[in-house]
N, C-alpha and C. Protein backbone atom coordinates (compact mmCIF):
# COMPACT_ATOMS: atom_id res chain seq x y z
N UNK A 1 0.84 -1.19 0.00
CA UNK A 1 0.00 0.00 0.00
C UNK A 1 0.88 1.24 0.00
N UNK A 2 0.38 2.28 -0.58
CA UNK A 2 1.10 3.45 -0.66
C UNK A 2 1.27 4.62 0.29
N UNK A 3 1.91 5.40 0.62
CA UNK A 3 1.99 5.73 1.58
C UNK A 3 0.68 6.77 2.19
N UNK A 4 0.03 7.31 1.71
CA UNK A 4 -1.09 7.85 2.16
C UNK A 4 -2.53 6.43 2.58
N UNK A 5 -2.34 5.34 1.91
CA UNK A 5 -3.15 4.38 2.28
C UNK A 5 -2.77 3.42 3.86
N UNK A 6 -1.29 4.07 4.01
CA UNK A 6 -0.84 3.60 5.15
C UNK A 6 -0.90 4.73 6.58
N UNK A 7 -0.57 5.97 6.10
CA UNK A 7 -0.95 7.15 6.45
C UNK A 7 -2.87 6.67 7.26
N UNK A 8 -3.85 6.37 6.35
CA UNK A 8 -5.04 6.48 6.76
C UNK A 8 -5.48 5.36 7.47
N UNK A 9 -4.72 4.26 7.19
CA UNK A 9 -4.87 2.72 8.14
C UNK A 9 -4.17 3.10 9.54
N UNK A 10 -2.84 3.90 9.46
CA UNK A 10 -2.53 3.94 11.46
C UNK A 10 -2.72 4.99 11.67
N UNK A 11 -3.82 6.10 10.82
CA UNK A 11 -3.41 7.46 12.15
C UNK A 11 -2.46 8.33 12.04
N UNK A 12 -1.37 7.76 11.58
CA UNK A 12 -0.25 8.75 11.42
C UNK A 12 -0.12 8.99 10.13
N UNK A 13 -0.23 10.51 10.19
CA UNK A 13 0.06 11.55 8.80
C UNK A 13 1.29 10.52 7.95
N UNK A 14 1.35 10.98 6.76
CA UNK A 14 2.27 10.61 5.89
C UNK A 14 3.60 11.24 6.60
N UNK A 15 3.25 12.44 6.39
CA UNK A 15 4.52 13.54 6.67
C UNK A 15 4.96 12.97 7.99
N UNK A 16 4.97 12.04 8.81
CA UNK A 16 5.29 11.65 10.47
C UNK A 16 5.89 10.75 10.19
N UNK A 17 5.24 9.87 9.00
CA UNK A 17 5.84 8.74 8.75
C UNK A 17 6.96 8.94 7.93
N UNK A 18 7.59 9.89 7.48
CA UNK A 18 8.43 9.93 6.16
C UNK A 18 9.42 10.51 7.47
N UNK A 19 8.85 11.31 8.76
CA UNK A 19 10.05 11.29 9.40
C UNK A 19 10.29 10.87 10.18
N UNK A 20 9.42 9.72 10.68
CA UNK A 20 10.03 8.60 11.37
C UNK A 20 10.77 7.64 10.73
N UNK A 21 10.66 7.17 9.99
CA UNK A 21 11.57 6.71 8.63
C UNK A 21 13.24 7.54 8.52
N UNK A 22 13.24 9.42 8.19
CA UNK A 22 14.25 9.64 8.26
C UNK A 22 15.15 9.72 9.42
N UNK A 23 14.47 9.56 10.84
CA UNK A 23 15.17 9.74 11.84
C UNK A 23 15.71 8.25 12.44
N UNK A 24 15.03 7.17 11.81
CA UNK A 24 15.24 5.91 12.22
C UNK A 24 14.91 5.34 13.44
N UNK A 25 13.50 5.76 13.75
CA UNK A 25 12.64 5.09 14.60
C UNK A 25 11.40 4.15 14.18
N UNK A 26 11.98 4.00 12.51
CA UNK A 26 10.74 2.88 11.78
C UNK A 26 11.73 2.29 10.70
N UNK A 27 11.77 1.51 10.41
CA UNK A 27 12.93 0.98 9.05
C UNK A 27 12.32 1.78 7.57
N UNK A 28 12.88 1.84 7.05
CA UNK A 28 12.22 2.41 5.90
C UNK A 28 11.48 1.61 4.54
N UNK A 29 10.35 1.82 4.53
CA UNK A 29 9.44 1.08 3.89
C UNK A 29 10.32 0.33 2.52
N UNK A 30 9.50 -0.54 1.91
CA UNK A 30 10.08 -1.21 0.70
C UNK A 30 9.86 -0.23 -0.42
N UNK A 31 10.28 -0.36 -1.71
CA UNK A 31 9.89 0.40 -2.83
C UNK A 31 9.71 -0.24 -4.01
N UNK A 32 8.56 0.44 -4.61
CA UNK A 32 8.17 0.02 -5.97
C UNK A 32 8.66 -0.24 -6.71
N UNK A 33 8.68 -0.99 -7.95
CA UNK A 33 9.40 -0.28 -9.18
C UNK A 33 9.82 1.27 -9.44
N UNK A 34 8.80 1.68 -9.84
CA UNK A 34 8.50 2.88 -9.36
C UNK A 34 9.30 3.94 -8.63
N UNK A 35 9.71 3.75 -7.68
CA UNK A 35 10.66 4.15 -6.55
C UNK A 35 9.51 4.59 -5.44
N UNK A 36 8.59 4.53 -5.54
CA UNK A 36 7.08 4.38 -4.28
C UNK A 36 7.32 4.00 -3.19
N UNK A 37 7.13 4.73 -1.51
CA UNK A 37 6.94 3.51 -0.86
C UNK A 37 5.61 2.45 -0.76
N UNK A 38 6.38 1.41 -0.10
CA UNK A 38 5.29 0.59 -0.39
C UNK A 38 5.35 -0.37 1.04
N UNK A 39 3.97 -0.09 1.61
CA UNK A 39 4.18 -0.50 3.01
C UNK A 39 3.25 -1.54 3.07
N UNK A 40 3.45 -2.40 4.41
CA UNK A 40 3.10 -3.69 4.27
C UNK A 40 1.96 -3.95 6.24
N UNK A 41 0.69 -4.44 5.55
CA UNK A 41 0.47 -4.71 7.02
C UNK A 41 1.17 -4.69 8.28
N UNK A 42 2.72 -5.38 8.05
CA UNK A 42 3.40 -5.09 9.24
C UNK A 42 3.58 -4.20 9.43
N UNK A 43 4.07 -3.42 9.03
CA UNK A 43 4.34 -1.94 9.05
C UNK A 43 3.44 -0.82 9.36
N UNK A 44 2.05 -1.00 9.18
CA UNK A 44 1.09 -0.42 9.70
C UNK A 44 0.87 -0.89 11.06
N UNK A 45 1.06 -1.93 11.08
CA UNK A 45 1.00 -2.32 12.58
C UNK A 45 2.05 -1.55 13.79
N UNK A 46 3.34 -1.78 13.15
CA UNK A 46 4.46 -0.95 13.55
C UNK A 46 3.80 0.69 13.71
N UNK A 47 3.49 1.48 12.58
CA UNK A 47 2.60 2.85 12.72
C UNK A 47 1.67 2.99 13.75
N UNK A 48 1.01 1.83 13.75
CA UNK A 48 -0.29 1.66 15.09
C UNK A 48 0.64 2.21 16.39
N UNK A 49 1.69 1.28 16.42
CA UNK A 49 1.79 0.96 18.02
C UNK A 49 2.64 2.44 18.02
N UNK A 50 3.18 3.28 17.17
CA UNK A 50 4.25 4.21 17.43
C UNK A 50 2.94 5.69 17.79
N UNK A 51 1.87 5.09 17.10
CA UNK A 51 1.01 6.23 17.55
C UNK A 51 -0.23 6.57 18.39
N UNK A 52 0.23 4.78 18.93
CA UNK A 52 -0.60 5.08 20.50
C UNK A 52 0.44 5.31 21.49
N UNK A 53 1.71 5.03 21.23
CA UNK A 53 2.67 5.44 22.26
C UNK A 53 2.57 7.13 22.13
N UNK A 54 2.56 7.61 20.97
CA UNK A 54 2.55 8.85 20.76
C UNK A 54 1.65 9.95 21.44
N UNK A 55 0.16 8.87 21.64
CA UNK A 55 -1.11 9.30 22.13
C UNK A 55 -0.88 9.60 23.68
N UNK A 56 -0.17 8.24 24.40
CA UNK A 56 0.01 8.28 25.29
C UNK A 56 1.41 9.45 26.48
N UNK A 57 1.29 10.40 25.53
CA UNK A 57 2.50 11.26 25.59
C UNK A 57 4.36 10.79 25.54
N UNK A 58 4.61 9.79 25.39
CA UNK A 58 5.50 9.04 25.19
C UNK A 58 6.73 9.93 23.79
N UNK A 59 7.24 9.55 25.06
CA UNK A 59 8.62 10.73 23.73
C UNK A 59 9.48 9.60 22.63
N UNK A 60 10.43 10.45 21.56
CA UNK A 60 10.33 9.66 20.57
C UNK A 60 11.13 8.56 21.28
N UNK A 61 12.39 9.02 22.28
CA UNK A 61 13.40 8.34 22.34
C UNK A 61 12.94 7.46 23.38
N UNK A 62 11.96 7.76 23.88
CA UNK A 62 11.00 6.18 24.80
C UNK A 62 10.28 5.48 24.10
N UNK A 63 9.61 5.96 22.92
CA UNK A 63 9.04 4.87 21.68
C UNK A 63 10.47 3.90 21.15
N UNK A 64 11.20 4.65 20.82
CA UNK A 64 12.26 3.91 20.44
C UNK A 64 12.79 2.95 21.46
N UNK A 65 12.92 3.10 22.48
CA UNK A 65 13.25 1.94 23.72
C UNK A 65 11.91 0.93 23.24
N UNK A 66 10.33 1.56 23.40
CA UNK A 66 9.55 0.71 23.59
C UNK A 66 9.78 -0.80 22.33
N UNK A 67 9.69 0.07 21.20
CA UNK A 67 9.23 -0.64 20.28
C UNK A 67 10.87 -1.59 20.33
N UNK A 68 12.19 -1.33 20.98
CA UNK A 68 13.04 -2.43 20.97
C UNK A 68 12.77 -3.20 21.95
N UNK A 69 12.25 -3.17 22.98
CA UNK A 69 11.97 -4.48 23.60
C UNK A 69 10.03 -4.70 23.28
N UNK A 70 9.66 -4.04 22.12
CA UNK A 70 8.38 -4.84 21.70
C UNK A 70 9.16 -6.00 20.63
N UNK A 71 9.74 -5.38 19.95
CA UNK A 71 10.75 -6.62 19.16
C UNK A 71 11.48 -7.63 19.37
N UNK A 72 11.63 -7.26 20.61
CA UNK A 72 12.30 -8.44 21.53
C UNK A 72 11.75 -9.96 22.23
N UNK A 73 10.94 -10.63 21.89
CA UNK A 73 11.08 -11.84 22.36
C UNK A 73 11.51 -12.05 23.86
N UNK A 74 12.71 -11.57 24.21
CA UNK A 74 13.35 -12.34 25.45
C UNK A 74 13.52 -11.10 26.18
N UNK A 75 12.66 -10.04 26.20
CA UNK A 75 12.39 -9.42 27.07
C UNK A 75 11.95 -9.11 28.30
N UNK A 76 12.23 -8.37 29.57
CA UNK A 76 12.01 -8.08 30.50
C UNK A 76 10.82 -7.38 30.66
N UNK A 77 9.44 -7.80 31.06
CA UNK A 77 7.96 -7.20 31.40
C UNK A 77 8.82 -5.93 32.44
N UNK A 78 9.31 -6.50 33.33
CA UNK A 78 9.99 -5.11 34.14
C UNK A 78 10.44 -3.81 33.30
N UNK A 79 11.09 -4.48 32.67
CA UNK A 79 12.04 -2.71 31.59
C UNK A 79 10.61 -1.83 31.30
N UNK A 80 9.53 -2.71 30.72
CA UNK A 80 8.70 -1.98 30.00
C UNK A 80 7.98 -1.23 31.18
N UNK A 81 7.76 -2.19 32.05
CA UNK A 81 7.04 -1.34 33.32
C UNK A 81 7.66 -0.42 34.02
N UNK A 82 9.23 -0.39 33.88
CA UNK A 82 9.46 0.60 34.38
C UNK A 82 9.52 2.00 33.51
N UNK A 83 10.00 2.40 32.26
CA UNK A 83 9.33 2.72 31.82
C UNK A 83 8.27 3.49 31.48
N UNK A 84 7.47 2.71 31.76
CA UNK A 84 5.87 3.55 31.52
C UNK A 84 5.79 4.14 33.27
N UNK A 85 6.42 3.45 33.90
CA UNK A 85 6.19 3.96 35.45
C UNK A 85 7.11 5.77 35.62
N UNK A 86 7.83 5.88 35.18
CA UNK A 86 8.72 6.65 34.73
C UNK A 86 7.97 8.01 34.12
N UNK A 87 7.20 7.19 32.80
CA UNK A 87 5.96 8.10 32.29
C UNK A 87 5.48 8.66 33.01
N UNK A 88 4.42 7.66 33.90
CA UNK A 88 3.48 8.18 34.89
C UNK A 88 4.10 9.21 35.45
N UNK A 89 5.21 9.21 36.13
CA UNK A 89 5.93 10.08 37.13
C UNK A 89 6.08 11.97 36.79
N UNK A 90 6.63 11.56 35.50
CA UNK A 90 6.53 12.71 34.77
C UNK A 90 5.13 13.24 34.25
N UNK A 91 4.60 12.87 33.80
CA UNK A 91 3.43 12.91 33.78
C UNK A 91 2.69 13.40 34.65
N UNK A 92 2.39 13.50 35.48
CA UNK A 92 2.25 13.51 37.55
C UNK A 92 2.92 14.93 37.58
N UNK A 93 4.37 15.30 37.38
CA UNK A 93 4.94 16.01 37.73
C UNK A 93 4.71 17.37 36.71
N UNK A 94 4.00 16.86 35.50
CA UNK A 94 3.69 18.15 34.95
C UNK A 94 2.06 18.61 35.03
N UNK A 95 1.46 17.63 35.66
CA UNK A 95 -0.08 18.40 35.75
C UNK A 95 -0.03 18.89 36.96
N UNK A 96 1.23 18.83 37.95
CA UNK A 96 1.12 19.08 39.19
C UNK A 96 1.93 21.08 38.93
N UNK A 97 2.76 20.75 37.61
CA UNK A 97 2.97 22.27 37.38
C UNK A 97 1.95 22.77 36.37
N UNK A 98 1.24 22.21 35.93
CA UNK A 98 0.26 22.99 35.03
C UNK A 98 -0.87 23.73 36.21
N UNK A 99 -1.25 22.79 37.10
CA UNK A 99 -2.66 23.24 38.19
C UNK A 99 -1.79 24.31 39.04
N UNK A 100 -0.64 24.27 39.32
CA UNK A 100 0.03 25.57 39.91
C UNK A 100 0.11 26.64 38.99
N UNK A 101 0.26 26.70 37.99
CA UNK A 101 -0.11 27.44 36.80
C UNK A 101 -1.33 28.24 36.90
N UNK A 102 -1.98 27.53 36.50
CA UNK A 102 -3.24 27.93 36.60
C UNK A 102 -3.88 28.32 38.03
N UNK A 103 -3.39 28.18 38.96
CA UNK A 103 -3.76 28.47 40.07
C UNK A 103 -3.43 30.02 40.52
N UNK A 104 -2.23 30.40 39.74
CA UNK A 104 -1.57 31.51 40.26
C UNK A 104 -2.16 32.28 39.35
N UNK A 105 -2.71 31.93 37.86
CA UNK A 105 -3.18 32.54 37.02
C UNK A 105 -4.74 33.08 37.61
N UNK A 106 -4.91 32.36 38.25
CA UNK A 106 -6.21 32.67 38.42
C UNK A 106 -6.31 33.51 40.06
N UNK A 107 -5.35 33.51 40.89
CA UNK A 107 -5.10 34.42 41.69
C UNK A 107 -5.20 36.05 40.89
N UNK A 108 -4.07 35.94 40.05
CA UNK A 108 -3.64 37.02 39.29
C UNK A 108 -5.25 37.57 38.52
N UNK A 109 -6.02 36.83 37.73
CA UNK A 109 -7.29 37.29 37.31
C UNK A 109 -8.39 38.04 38.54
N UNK A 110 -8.09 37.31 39.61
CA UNK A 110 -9.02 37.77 40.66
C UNK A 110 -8.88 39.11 40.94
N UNK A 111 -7.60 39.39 41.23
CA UNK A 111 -6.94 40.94 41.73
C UNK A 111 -7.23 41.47 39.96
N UNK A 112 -7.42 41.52 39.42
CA UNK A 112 -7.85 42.08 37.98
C UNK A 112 -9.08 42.66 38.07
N UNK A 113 -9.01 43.89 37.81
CA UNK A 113 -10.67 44.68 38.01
C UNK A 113 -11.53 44.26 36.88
N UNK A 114 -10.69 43.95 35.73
CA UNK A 114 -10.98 44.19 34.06
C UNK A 114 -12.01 45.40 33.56
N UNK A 115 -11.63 46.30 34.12
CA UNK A 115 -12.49 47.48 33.60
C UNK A 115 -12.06 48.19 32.45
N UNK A 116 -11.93 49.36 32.18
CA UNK A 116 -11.55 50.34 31.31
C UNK A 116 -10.18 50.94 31.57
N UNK A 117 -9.66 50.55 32.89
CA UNK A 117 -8.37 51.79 33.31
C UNK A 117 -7.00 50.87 33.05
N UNK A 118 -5.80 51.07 32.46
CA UNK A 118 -5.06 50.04 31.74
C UNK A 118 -4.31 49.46 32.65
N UNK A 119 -4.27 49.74 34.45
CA UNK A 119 -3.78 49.00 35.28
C UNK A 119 -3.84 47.74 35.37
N UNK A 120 -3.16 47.12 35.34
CA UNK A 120 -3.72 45.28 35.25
C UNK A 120 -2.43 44.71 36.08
N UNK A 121 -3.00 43.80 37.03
CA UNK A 121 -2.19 42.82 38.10
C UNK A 121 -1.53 41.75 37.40
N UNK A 122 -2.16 41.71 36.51
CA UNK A 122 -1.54 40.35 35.55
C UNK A 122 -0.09 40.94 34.52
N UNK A 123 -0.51 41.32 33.63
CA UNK A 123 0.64 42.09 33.37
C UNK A 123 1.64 42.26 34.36
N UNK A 124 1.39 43.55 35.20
CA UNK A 124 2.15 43.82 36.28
C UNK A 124 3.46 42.58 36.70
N UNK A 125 2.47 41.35 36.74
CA UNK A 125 3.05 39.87 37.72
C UNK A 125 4.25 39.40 36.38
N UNK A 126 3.24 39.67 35.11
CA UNK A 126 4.11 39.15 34.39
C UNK A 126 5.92 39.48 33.76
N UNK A 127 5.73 41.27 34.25
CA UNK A 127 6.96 41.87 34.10
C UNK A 127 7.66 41.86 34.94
N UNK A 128 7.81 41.27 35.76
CA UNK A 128 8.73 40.87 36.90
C UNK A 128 9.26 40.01 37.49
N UNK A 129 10.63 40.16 37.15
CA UNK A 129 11.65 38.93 37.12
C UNK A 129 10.75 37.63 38.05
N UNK A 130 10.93 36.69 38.17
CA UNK A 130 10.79 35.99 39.65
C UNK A 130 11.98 36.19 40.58
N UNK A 131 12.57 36.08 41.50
CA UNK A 131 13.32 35.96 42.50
C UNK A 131 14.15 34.50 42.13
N UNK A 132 13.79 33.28 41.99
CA UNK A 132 13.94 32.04 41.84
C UNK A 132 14.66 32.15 40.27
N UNK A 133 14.55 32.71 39.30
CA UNK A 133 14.34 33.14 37.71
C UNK A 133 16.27 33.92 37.60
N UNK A 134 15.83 34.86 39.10
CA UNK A 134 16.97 35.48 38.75
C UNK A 134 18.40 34.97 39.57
N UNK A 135 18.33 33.91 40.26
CA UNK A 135 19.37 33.37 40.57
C UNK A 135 19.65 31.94 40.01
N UNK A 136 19.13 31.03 39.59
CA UNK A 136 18.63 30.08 39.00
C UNK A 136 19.31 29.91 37.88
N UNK A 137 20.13 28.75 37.00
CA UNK A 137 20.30 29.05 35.54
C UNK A 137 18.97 28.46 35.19
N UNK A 138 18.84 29.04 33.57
CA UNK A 138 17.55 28.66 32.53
C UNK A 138 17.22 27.26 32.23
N UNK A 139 16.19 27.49 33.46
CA UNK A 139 15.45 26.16 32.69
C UNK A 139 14.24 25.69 32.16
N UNK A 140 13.99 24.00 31.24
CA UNK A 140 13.14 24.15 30.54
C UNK A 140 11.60 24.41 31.13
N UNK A 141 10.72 25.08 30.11
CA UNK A 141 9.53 25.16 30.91
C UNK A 141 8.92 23.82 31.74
N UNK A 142 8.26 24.10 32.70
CA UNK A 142 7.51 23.43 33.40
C UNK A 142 8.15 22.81 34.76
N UNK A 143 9.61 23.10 34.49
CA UNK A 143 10.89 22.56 35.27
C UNK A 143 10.69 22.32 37.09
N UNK A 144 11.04 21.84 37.86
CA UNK A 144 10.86 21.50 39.17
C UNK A 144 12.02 21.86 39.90
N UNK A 145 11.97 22.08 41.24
CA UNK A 145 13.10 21.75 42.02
C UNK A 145 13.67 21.05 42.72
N UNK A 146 15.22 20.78 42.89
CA UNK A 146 15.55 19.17 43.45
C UNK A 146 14.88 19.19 44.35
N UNK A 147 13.68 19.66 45.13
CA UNK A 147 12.93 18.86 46.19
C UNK A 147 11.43 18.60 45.36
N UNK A 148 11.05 18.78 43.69
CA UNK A 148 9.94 18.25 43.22
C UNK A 148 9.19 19.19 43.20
N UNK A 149 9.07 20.80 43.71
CA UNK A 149 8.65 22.12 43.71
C UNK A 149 9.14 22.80 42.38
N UNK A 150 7.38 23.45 42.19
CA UNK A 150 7.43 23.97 40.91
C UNK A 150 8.73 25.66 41.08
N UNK A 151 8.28 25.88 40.23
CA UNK A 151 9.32 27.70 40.74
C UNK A 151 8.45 28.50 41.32
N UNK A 152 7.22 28.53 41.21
CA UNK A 152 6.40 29.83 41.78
C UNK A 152 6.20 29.22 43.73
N UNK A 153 5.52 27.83 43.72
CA UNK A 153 5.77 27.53 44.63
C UNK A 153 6.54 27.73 45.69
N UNK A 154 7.92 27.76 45.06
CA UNK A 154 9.47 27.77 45.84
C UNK A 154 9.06 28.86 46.43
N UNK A 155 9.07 29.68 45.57
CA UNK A 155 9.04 31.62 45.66
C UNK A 155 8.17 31.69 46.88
N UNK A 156 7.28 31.35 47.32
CA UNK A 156 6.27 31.51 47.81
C UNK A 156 6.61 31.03 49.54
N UNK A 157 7.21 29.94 49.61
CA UNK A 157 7.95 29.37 50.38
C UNK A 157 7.03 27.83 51.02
């Protein structure tokens, strides 16, 4: 099947598949005469499983672990569970900074009059360094501290 007929059997766009293919987290399909790819039930199957891992927020370079010990035969049920336990964790650790997020956001809306006069608490909050921000090197969003505390949290004490 061609690649948009494989595209519509797993879910995953063509364009995902042409770069999972170039990054080498899928082997690269067979080819036509033609020079076509040309993909094969297995291989959709392979697409399936890369895009429920995908669903399941699963990053590429943990699909790539997954799908080597899905290939594996003489595999360890542990590796995989740990793993996905790993997931969970992180996972855990970013809705626990998203609801602090939003929590402070919505502090910040409260003290907001939203009237006509261009004073605004939110703004205000937003132009100002954090304390934590400015001693801290840069890190990625959503980031924690070695005790599992978001940054606003910290700040807060």
């Amino acid at each position: 099947m061609n690649i948009g007929d494989a595209a519509k059997a797993s879910g995953v766009s063509a364009k995902m598949i042409r770069y999972y293919e170039q990054i080498g987290l899928i082997p690269p399909a067979g080819r036509t005469h033609a020079g076509y790819r040309d993909y094969t039930e297995k291989d959709v199957h392979v697409l399936r499983f890369v895009r429920r891992a995908r669903d399941l927020g699963f990053s590429v370079a943990e699909i790539d672990g997954l799908l080597q010990l899905w290939r594996n035969r003489r595999r360890r049920s542990a590796d995989v569970k740990r793993i996905a336990l790993d997931h969970i964790e992180d996972l855990q650790r970013r809705i626990a900074d998203m609801q602090e997020m939003a929590a402070t956001l919505q502090q910040l809306a409260t003290c907001c009059s939203g009237d006509d006069r261009p004073d605004c608490p939110i703004l205000a909050d937003l132009e100002q360094p954090s304390a934590a921000a400015a001693k801290e090197p840069k890190r990625r969003r959503g980031a924690v501290d070695d005790r599992g505390v978001g940054k606003r949290k910290a700040q807060r004490g």
